[in-house]
C-alpha atoms as a PDB file:
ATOM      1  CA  UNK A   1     -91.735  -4.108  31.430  1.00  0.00           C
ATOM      2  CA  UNK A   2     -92.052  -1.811  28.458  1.00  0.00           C
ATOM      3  CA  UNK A   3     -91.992  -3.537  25.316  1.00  0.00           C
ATOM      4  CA  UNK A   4     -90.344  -0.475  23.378  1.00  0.00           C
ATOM      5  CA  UNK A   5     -87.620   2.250  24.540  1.00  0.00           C
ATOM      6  CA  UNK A   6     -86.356   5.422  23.498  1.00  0.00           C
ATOM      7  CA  UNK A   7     -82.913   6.171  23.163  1.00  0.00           C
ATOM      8  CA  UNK A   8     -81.482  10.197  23.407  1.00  0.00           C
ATOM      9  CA  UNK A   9     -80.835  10.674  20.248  1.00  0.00           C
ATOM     10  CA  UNK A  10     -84.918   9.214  19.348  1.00  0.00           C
ATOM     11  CA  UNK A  11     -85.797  11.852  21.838  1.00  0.00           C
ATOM     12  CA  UNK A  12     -84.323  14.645  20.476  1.00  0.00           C
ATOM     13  CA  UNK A  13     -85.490  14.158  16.979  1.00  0.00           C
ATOM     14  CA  UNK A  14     -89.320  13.868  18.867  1.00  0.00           C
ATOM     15  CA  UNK A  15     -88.303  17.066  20.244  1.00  0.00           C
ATOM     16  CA  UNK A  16     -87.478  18.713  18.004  1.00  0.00           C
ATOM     17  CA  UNK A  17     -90.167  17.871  15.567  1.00  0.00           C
ATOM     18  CA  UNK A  18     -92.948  18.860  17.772  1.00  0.00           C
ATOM     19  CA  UNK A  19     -90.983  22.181  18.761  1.00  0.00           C
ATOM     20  CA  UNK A  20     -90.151  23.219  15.583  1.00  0.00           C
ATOM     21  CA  UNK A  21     -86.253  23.600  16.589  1.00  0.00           C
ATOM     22  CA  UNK A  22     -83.318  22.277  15.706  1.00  0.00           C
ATOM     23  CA  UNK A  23     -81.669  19.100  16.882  1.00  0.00           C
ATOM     24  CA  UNK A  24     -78.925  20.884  17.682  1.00  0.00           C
ATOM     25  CA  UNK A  25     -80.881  23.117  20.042  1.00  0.00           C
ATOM     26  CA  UNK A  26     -82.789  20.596  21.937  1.00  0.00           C
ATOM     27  CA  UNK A  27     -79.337  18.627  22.321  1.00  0.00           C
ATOM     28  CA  UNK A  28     -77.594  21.338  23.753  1.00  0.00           C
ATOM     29  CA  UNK A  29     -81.193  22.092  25.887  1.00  0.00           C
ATOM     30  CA  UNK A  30     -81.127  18.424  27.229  1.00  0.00           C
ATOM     31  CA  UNK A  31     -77.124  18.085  27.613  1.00  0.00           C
ATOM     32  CA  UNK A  32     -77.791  21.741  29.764  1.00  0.00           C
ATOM     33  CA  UNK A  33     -80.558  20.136  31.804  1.00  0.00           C
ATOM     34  CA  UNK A  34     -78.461  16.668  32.645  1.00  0.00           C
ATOM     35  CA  UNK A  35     -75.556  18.617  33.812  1.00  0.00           C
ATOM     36  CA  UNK A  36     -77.811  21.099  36.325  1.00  0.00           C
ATOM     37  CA  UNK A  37     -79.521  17.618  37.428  1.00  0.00           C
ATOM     38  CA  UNK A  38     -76.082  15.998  38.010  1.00  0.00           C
ATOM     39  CA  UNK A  39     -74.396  19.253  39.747  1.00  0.00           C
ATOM     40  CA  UNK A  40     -77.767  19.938  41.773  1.00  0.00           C
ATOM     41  CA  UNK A  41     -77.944  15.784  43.083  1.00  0.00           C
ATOM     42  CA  UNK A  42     -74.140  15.874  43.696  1.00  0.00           C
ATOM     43  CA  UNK A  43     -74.454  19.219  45.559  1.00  0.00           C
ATOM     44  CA  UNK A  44     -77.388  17.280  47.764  1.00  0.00           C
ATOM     45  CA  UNK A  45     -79.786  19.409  46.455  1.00  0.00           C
ATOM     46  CA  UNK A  46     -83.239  17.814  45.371  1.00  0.00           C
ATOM     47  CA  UNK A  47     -84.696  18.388  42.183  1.00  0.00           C
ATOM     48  CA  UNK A  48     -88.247  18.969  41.610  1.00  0.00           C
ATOM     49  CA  UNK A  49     -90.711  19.644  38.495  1.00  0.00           C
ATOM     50  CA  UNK A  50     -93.667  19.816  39.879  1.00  0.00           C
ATOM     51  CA  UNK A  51     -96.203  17.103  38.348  1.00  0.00           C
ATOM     52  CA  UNK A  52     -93.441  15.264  36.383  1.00  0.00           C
ATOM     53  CA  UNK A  53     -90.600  14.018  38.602  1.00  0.00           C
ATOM     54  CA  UNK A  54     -88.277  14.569  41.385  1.00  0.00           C
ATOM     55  CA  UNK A  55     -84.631  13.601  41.882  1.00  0.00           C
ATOM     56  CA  UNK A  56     -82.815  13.751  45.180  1.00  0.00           C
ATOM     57  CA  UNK A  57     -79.732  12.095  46.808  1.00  0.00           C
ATOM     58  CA  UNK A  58     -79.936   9.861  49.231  1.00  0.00           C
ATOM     59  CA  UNK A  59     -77.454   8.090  51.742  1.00  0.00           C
ATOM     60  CA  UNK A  60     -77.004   4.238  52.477  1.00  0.00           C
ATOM     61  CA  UNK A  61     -75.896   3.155  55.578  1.00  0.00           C
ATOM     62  CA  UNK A  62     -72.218   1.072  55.909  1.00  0.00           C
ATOM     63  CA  UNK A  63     -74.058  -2.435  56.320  1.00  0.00           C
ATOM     64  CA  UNK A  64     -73.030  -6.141  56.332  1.00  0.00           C
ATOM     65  CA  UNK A  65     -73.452  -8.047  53.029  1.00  0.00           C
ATOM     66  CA  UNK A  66     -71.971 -11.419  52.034  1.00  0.00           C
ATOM     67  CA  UNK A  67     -70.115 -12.419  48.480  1.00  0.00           C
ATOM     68  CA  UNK A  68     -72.133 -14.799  46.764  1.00  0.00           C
ATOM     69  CA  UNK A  69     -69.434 -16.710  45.073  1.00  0.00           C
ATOM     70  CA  UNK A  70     -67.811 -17.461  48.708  1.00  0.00           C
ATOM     71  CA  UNK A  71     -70.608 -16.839  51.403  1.00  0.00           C
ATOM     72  CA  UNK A  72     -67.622 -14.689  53.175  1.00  0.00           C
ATOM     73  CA  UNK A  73     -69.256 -12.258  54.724  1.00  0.00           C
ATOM     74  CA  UNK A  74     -68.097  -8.385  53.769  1.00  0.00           C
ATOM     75  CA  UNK A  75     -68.259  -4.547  54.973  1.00  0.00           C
ATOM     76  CA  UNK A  76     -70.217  -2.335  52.299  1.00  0.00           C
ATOM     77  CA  UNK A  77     -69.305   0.761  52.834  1.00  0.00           C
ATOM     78  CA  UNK A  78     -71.705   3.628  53.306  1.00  0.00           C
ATOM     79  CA  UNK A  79     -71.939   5.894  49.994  1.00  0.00           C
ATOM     80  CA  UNK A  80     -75.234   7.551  48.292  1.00  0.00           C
ATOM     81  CA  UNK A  81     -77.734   6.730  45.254  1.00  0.00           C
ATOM     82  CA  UNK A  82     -80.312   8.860  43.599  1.00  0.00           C
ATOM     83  CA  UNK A  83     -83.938   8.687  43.955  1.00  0.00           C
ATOM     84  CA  UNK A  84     -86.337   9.342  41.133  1.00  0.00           C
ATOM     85  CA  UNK A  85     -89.870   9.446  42.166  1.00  0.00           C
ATOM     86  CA  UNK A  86     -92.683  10.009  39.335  1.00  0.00           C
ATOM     87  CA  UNK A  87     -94.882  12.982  39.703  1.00  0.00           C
ATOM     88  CA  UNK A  88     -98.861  12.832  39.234  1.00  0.00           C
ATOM     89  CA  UNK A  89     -98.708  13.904  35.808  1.00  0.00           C
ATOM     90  CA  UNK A  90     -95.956  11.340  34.897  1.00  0.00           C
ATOM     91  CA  UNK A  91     -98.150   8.687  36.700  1.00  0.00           C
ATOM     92  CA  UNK A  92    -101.256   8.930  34.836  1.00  0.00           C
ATOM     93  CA  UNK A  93     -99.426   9.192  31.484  1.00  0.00           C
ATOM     94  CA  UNK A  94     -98.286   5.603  32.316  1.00  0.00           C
ATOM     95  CA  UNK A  95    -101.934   4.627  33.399  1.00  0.00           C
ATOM     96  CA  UNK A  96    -103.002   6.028  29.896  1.00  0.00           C
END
């Protein structure tokens, strides 16, 4: 598990340090690329940069769980999650 992390507001100042823009600008940029990703996932479409990542939708199945506290068993019902999967370029940045 990663030691450090780097919060949105961290990441826009790196931004816009190495860009030579404003924070401003790469807030709005990022705040414009999280909505398309959120509209595009909830739309079911799948999301790819080629090299860097890809984010889709995907569906779970209704399924039989149990509650911890009790042991009762319950019905989950079906519903969706996200998948992020790292591109190549992503990947050996971590190996680095």
């Amino acid at each position: 598990m990663a030691d450090k992390s780097l919060n949105k507001t961290e990441l826009v100042a790196k931004i816009a340090a190495s860009t030579n823009q404003s924070q401003a600008t790469v807030d709005a940029v990022l705040g414009g690329l999280f909505d398309a990703l959120a509209e595009s996932v909830s739309a079911g479409v799948k999301v790819s940069i080629p090299g860097w990542l890809a984010v889709e939708r995907t569906h779970r199945a209704a399924r039989t769980g149990r509650n911890p506290q009790t042991g009762a068993t319950i019905e989950i019902a079906a519903g969706y999650s996200v998948k992020v999967s790292a591109g190549s370029k992503l990947k050996a940045a971590a190996k680095a």
